[in-house]
Protein backbone atom coordinates (compact mmCIF):
# COMPACT_ATOMS: atom_id res chain seq x y z
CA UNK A 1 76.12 -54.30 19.83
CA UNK A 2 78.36 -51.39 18.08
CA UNK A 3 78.72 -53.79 15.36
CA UNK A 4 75.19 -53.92 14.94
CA UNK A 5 74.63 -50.39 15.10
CA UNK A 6 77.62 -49.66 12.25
CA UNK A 7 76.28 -52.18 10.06
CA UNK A 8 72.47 -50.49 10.25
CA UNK A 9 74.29 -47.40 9.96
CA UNK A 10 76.38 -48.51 6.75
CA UNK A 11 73.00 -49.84 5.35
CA UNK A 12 71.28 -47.23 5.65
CA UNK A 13 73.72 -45.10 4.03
CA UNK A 14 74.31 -47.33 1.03
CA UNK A 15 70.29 -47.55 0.85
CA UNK A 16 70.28 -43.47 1.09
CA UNK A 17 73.34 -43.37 -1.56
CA UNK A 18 71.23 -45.55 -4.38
CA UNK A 19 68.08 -43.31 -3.80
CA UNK A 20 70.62 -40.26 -4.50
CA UNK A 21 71.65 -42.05 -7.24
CA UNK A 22 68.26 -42.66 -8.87
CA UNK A 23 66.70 -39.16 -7.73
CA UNK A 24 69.67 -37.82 -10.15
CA UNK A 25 69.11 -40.24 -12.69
CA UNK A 26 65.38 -39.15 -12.80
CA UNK A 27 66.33 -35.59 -12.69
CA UNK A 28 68.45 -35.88 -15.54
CA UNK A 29 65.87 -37.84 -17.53
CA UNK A 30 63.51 -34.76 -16.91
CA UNK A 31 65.64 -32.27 -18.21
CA UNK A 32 66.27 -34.56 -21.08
CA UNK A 33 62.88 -35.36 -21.53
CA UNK A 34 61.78 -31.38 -21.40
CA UNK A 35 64.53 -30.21 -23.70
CA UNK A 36 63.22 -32.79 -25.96
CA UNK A 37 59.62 -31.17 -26.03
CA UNK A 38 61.18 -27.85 -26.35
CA UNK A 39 62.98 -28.94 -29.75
CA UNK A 40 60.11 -30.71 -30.65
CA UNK A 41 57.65 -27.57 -30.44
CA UNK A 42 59.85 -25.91 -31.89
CA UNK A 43 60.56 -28.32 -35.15
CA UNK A 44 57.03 -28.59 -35.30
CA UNK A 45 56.33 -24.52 -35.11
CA UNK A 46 59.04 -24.59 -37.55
CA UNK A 47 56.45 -26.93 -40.19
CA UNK A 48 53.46 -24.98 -38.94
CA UNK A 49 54.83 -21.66 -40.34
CA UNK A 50 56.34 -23.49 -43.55
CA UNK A 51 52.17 -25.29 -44.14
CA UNK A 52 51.11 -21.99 -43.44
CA UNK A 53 53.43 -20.31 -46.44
CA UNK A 54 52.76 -23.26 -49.07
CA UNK A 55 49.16 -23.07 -48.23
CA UNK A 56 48.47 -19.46 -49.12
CA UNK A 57 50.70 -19.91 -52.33
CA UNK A 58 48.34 -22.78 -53.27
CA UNK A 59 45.65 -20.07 -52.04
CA UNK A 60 47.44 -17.38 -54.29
CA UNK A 61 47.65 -20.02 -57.28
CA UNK A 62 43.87 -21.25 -57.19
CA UNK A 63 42.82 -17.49 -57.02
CA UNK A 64 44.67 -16.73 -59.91
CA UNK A 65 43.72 -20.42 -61.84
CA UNK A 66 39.88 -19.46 -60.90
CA UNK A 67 40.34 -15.92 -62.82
CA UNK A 68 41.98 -17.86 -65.50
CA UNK A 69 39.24 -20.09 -66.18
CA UNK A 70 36.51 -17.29 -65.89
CA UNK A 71 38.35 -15.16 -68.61
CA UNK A 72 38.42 -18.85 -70.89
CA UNK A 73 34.70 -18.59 -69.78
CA UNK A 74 33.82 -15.42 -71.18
CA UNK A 75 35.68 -16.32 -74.26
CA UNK A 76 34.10 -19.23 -74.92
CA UNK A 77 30.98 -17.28 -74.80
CA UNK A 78 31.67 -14.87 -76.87
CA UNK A 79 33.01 -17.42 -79.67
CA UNK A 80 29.61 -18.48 -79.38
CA UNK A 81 27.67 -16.11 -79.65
CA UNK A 82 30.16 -14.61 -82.62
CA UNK A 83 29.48 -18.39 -84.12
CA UNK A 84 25.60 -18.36 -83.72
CA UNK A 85 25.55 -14.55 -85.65
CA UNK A 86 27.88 -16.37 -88.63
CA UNK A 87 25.44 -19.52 -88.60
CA UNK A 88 22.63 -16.65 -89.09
CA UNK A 89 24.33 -14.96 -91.63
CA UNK A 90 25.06 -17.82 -93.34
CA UNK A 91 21.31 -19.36 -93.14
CA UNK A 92 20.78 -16.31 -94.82
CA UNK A 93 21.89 -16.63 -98.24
């Protein structure tokens, strides 16, 4: 009958000893697992703010293109106009 009882008691200890063991294991993998997310948020903050920059330089640049062709624009126009006066001028004679 002791025999019986130190065997159920040597069971139960091995069976207590592996859930130890795995209740670690998964505790590690959680740490693991959130300092993965943490570097991950921060990689992709990291991207976010680097987008952010290269989009308002593209901004910046389109601005700057749009003023360009409005000046080419007004140029254009007034080589016409300047182009239609010599066509006059020269209808003229």
């Amino acid at each position: 009958m002791r025999l019986s009882i130190a065997g159920l008691l040597i069971a139960l200890a091995q069976s207590r000893l592996s859930q130890n063991k795995d209740m670690l294991q998964l505790q590690r993998d959680m740490i693991y697992l959130q300092q993965s997310v943490k570097q991950l948020q921060t990689t992709i903050d990291q991207n976010n703010a680097a987008i952010k920059g290269l989009v308002e330089k593209m901004a910046d640049q389109v601005n700057t293109l749009a003023g360009g062709m409005q000046k080419i624009s007004q140029s254009v126009d007034g080589l016409r106009t300047q182009n239609e006066s010599t066509t006059r001028e020269i209808a003229q004679f």
